[in-house]
N, C-alpha and C. Protein backbone atom coordinates (compact mmCIF):
# COMPACT_ATOMS: atom_id res chain seq x y z
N UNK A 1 174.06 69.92 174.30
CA UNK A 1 174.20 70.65 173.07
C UNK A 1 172.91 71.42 172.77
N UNK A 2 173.51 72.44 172.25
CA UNK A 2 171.87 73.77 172.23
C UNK A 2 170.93 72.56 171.07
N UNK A 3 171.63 71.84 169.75
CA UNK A 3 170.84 71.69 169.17
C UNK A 3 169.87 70.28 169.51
N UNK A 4 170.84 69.57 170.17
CA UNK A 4 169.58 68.49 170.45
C UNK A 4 169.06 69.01 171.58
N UNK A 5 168.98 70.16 172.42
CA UNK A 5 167.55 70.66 173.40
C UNK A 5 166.36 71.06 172.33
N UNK A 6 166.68 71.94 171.16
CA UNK A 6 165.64 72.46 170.40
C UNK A 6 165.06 71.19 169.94
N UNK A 7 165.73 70.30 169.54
CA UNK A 7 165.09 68.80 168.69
C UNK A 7 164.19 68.44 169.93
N UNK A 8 165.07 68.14 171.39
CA UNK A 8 163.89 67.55 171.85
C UNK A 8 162.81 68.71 172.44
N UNK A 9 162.95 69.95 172.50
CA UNK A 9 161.69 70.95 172.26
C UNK A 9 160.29 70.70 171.27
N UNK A 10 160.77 70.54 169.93
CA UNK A 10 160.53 70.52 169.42
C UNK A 10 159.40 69.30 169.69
N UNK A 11 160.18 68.21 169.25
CA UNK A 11 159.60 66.50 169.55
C UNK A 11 158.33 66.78 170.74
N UNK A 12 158.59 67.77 172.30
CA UNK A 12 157.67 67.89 172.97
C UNK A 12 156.41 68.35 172.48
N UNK A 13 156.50 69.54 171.92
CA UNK A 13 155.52 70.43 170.95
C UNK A 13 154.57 69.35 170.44
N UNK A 14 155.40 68.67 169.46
CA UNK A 14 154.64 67.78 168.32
C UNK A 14 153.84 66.84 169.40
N UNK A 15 154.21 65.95 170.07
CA UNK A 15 153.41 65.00 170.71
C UNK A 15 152.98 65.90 171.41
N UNK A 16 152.63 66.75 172.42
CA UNK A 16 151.65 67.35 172.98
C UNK A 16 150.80 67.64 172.00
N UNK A 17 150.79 68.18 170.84
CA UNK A 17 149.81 68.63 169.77
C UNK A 17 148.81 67.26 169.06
N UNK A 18 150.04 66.09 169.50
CA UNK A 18 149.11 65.09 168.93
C UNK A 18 148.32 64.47 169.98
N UNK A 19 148.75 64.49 171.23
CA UNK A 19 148.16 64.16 172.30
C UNK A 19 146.13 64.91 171.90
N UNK A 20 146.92 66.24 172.09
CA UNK A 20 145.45 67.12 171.87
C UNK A 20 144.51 66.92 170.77
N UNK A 21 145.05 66.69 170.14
CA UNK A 21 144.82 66.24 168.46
C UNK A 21 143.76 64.51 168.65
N UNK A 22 144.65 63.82 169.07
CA UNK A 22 144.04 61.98 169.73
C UNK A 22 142.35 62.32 170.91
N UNK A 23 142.84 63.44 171.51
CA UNK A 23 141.89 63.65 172.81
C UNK A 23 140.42 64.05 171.61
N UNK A 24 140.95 64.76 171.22
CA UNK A 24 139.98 65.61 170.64
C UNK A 24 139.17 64.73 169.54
N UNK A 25 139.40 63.94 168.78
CA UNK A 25 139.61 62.84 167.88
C UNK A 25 138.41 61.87 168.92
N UNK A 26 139.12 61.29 169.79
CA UNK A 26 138.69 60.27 171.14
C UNK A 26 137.17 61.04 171.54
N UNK A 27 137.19 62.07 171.91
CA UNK A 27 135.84 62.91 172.38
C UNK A 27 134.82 62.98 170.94
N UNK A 28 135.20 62.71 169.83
CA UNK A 28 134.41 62.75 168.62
C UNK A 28 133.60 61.43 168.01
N UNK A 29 134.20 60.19 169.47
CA UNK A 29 133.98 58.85 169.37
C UNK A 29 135.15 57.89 168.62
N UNK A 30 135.92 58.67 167.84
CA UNK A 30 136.87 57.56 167.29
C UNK A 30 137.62 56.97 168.06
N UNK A 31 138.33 56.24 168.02
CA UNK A 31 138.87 55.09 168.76
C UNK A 31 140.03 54.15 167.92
N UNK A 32 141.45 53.70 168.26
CA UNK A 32 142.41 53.00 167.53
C UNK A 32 141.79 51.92 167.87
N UNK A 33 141.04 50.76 167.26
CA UNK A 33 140.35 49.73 167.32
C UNK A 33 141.57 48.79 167.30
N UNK A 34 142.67 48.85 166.32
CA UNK A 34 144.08 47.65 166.51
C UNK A 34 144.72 48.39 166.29
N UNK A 35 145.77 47.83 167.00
CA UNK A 35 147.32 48.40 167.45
C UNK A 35 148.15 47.08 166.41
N UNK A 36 147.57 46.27 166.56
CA UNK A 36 148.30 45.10 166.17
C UNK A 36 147.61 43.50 166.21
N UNK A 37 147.57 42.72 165.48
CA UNK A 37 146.36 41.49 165.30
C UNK A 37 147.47 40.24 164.79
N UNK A 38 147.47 39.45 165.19
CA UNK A 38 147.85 37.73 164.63
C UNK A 38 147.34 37.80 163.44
N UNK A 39 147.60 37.20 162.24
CA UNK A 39 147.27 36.52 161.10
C UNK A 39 146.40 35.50 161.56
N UNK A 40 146.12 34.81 161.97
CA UNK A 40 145.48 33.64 162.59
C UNK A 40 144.10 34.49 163.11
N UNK A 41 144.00 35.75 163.41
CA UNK A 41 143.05 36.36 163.88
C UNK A 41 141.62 36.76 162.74
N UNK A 42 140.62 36.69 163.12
CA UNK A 42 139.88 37.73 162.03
C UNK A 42 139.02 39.10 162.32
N UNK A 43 139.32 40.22 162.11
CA UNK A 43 138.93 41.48 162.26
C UNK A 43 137.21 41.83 162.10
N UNK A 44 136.29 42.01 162.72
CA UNK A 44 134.93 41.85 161.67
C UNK A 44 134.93 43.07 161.95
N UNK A 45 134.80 44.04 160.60
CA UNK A 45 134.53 45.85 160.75
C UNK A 45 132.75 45.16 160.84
N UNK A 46 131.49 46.56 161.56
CA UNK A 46 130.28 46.43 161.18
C UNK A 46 130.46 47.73 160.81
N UNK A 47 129.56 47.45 159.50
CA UNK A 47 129.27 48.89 159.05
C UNK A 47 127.24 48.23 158.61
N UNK A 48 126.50 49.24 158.71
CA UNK A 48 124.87 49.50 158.45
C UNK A 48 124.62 47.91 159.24
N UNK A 49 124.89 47.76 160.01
CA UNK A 49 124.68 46.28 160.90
C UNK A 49 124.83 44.73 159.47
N UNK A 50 126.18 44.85 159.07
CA UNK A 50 126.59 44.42 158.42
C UNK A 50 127.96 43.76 158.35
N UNK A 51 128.35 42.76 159.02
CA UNK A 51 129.82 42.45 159.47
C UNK A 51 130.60 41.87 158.41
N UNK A 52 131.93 42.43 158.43
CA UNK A 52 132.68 42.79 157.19
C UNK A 52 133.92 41.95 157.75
N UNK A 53 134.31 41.07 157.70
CA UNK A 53 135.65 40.22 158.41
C UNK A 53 136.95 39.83 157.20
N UNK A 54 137.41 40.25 157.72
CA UNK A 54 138.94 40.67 156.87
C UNK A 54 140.16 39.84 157.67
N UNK A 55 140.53 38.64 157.28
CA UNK A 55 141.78 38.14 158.57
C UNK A 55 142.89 38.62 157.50
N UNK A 56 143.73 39.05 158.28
CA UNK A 56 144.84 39.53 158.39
C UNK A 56 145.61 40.28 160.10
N UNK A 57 146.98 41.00 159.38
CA UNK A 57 147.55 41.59 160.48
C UNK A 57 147.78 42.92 160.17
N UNK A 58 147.85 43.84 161.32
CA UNK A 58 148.46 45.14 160.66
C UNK A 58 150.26 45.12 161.64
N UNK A 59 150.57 45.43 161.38
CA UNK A 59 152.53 45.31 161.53
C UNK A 59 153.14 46.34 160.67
N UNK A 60 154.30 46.71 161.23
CA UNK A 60 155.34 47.50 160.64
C UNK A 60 155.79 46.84 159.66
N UNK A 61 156.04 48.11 158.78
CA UNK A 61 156.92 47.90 157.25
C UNK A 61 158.00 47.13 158.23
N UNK A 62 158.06 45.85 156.78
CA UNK A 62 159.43 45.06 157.12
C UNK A 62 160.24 46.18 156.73
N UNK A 63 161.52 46.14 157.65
CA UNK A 63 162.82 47.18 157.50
C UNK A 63 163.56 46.52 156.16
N UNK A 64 164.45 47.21 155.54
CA UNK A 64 165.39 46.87 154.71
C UNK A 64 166.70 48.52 154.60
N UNK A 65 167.70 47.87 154.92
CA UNK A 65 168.94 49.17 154.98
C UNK A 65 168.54 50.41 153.97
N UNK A 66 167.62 50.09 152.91
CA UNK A 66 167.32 51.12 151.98
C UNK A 66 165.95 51.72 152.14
N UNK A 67 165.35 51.26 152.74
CA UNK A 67 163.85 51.48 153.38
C UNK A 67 163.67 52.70 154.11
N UNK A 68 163.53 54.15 154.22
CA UNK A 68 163.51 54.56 155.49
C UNK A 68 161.62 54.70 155.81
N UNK A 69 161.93 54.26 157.18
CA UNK A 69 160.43 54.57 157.91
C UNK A 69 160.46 56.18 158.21
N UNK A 70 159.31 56.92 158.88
CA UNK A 70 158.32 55.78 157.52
C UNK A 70 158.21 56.10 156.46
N UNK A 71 157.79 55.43 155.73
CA UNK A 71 157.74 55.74 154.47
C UNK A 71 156.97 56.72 153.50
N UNK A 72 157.66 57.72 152.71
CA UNK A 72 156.74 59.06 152.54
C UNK A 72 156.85 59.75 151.27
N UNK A 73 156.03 59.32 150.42
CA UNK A 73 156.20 59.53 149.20
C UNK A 73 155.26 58.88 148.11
N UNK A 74 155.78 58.87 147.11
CA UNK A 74 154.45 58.30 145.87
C UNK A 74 155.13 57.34 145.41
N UNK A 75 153.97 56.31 144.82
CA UNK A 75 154.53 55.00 145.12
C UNK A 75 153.44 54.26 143.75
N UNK A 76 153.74 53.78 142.60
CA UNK A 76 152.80 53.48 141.87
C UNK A 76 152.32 52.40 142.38
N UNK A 77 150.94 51.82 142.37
CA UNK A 77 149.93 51.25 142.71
C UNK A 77 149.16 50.15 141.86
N UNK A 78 149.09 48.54 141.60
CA UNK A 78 148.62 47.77 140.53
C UNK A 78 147.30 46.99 141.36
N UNK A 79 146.22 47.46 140.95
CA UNK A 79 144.92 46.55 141.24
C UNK A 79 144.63 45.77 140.27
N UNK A 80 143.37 45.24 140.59
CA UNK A 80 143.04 43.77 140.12
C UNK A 80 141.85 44.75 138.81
N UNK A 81 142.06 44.43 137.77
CA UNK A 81 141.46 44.67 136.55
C UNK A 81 140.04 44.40 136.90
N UNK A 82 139.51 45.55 136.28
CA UNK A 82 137.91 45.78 136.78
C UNK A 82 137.11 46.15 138.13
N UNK A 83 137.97 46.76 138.65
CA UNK A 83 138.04 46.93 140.20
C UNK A 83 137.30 48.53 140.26
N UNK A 84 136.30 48.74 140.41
CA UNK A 84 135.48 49.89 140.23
C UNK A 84 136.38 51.25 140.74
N UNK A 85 136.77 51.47 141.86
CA UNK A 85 137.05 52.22 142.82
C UNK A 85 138.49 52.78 141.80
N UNK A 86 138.97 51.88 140.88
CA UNK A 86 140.36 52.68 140.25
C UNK A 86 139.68 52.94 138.86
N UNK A 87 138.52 53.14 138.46
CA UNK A 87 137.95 53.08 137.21
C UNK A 87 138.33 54.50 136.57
N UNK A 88 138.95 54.30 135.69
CA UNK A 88 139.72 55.52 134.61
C UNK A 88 140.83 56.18 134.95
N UNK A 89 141.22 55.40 135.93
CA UNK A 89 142.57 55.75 136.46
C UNK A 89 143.74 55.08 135.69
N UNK A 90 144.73 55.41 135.02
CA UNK A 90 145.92 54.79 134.22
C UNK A 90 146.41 53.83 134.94
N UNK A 91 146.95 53.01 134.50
CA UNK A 91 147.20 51.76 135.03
C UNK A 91 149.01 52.13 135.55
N UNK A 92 148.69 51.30 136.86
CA UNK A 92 150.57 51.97 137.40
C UNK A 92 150.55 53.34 137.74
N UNK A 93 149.27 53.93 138.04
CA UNK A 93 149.47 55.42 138.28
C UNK A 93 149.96 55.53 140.15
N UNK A 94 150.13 56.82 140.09
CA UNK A 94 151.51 56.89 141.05
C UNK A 94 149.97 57.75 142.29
N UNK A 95 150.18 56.97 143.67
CA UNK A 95 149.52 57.81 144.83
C UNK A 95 150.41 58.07 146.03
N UNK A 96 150.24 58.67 146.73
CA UNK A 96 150.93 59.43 147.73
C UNK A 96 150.90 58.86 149.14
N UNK A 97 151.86 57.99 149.71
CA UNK A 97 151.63 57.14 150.96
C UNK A 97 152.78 58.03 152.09
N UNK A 98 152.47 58.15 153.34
CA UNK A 98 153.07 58.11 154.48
C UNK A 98 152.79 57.41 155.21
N UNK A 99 153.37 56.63 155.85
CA UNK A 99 153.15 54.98 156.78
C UNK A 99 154.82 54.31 157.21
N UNK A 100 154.31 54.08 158.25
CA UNK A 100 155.24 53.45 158.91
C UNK A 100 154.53 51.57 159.34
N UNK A 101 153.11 51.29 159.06
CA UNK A 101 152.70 50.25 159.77
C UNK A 101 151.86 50.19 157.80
N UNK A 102 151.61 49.14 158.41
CA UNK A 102 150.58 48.50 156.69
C UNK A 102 149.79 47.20 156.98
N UNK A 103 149.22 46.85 156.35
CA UNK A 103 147.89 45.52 156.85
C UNK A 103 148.38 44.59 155.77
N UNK A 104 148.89 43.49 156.17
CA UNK A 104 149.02 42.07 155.43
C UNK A 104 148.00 40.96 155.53
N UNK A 105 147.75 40.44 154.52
CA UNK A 105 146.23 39.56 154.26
C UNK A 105 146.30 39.02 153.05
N UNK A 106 145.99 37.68 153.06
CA UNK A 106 145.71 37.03 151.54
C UNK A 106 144.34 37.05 151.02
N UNK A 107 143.70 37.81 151.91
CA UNK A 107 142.04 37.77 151.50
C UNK A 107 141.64 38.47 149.77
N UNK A 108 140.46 38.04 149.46
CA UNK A 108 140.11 37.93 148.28
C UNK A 108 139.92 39.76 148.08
N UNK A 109 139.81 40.20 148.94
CA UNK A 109 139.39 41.79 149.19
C UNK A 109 140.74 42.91 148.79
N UNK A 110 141.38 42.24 148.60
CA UNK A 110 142.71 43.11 148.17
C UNK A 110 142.45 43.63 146.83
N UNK A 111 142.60 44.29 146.44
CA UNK A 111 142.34 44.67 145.03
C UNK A 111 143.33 45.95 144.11
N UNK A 112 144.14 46.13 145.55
CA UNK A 112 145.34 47.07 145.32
C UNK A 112 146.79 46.96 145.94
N UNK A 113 148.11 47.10 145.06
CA UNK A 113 149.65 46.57 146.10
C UNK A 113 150.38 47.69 145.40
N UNK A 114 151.20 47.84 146.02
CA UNK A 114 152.46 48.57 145.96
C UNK A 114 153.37 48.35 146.62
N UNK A 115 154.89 48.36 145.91
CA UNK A 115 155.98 48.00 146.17
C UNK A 115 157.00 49.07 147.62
N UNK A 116 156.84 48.25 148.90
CA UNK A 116 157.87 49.08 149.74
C UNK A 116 158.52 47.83 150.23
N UNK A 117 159.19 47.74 150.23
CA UNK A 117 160.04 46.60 151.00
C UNK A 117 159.06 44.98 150.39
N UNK A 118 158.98 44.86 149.20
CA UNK A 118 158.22 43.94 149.50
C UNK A 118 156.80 44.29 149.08
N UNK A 119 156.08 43.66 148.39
CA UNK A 119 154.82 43.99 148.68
C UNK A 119 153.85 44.62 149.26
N UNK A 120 152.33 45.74 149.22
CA UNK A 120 152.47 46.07 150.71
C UNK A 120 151.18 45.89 150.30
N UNK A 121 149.88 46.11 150.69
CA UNK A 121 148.69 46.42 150.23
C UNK A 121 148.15 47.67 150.23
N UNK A 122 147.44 48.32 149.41
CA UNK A 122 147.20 49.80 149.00
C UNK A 122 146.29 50.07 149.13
N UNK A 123 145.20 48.93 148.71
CA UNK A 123 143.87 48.90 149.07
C UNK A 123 143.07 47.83 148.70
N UNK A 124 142.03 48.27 149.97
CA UNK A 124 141.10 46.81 150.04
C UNK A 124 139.75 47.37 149.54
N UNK A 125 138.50 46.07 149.13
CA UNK A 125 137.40 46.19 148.85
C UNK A 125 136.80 45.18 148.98
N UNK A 126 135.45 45.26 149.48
CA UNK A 126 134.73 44.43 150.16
C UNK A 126 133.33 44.71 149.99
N UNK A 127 132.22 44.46 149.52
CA UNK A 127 130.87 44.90 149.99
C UNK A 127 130.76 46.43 149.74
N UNK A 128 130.54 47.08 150.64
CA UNK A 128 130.56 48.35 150.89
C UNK A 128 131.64 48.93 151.19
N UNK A 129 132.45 48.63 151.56
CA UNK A 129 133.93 49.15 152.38
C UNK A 129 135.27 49.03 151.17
N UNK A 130 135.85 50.10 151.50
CA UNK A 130 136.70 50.44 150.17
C UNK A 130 137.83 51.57 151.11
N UNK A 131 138.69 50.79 151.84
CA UNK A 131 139.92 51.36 152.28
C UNK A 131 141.18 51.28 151.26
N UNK A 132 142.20 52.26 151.83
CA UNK A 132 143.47 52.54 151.34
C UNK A 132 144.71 52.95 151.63
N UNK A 133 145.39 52.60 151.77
CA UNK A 133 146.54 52.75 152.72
C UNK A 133 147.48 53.61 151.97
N UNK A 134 147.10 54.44 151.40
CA UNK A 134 147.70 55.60 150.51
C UNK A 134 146.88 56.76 151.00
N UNK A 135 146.78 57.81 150.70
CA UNK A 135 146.05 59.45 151.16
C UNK A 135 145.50 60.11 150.08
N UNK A 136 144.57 59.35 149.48
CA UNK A 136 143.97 60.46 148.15
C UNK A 136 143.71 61.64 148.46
N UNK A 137 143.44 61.73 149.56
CA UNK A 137 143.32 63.47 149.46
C UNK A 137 144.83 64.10 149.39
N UNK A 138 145.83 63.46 149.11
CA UNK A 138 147.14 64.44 148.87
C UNK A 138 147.56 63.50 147.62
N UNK A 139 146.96 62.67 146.83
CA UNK A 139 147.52 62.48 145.59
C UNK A 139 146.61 62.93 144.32
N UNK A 140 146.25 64.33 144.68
CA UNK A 140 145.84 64.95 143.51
C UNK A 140 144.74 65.14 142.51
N UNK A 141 145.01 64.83 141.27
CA UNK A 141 143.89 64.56 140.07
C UNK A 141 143.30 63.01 140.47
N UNK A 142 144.78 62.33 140.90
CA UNK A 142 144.33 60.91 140.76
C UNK A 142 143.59 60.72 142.08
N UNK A 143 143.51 61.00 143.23
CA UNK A 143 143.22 61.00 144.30
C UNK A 143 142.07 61.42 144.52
N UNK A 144 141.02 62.63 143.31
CA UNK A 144 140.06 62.77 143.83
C UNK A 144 139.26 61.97 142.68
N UNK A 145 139.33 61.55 141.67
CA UNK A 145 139.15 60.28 140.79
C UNK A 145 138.74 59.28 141.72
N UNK A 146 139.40 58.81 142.81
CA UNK A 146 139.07 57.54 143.78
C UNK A 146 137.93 58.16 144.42
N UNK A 147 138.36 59.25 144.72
CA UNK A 147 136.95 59.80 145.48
C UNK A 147 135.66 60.03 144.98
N UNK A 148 135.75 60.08 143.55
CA UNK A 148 134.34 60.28 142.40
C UNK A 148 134.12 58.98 142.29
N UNK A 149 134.87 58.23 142.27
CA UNK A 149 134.40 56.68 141.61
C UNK A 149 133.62 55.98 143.06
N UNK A 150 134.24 56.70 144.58
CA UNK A 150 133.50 55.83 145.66
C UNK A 150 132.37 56.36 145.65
N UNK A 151 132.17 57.86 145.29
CA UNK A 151 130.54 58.35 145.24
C UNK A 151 129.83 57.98 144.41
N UNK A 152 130.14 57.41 143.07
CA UNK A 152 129.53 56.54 142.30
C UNK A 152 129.40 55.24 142.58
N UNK A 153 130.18 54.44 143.10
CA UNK A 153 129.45 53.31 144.11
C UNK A 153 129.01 53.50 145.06
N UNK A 154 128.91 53.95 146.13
CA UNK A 154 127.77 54.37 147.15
C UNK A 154 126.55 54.90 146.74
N UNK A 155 126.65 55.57 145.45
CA UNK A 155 125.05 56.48 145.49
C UNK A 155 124.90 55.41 144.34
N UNK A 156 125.44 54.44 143.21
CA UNK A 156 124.32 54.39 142.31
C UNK A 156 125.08 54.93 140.90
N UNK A 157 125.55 56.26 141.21
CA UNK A 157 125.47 56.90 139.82
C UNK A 157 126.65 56.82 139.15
N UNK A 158 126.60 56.48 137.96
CA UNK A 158 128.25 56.49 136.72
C UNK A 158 127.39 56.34 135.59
C-alpha cells in the first residue's frame, strides 16, 4: 500500500536523523548512562567530585487501555511544600511532559509527582542536583520560573 511505504519512509528519515542527532550528541561526550536499573540498585550521579546516589529504577510508563505512550502533554504537578526550585509557582500548576520511560524511587529526594498511570515522579532534588522529568523549556511562564529559581540556588541570589 502507497501509504504504509510513505509511513515507513518516513519512520526511516526520523531515525536516521536521530541516529545523526545521538552521533553528534555522543562526539560532544554525552552518553545514555541507564537504559534501565533494578530497584535494589543504587545510581551514584558525581557532580564537582561529589557523589549523589539516588536508588531507584528508570522503566516504562506502566500501560493502562487509556494511557497512550508516550505520553505528551501537560500534566499538573504537586511537590513537597517549601521546596525551593517550585518557589512562586501556584500550587497544582500544569508543566509539559513527553515520555514514554520515568524513574521510580522512594528516596527522600523526590520533591515532585504527577499523575500518569499512577503516580510518576516529576522531579527530584538533592544537594546540588535538581532534575525533572517534565520540559520547562516548553512549559512556558511556568517553566522559565523553574529556571530563575535554579539560578537562584546555584548562584546565591533571591
Amino acid at each position: 500500500r502507497p501509504s504504509v511505504r510513505v509511513q515507513l519512509e518516513q519512520l526511516r528519515r526520523r531515525l536516521a536523523a536521530f541516529a545523526k542527532w545521538q552521533a553528534r550528541w555522543r562526539s560532544d561526550g554525552w552518553k545514555i548512562a541507564f537504559i534501565e536499573e533494578d530497584a535494589s540498585n543504587e545510581t551514584a550521579l558525581t557532580v564537582d567530585d561529589k557523589a549523589m546516589a539516588v536508588r531507584g529504577r528508570i522503566d516504562r510508563i506502566p500501560g493502562e487501555p487509556k494511557i497512550r505512550l508516550p505520553h505528551v502533554g501537560w500534566n499538573n504537578v504537586a511537590w513537597k511544600t517549601g521546596e525551593p526550585m517550585f518557589a512562586n509557582v501556584k500550587p497544582g500548576a500544569s508543566f509539559y511532559f513527553d515520555h514514554s520511560y520515568c524513574f521510580f524511587s522512594e528516596e527522600d529526594a523526590v520533591v515532585g509527582t504527577t499523575r500518569c498511570a499512577g503516580d510518576v515522579i516529576a522531579a527530584l532534588h538533592r544537594d546540588n542536583i535538581f532534575a525533572t522529568q517534565f520540559h520547562p523549556e516548553k512549559s512556558g511562564q511556568l517553566g522559565l520560573k523553574i529556571y530563575d529559581n535554579f539560578l537562584k540556588q546555584a548562584f546565591g541570589k533571591g
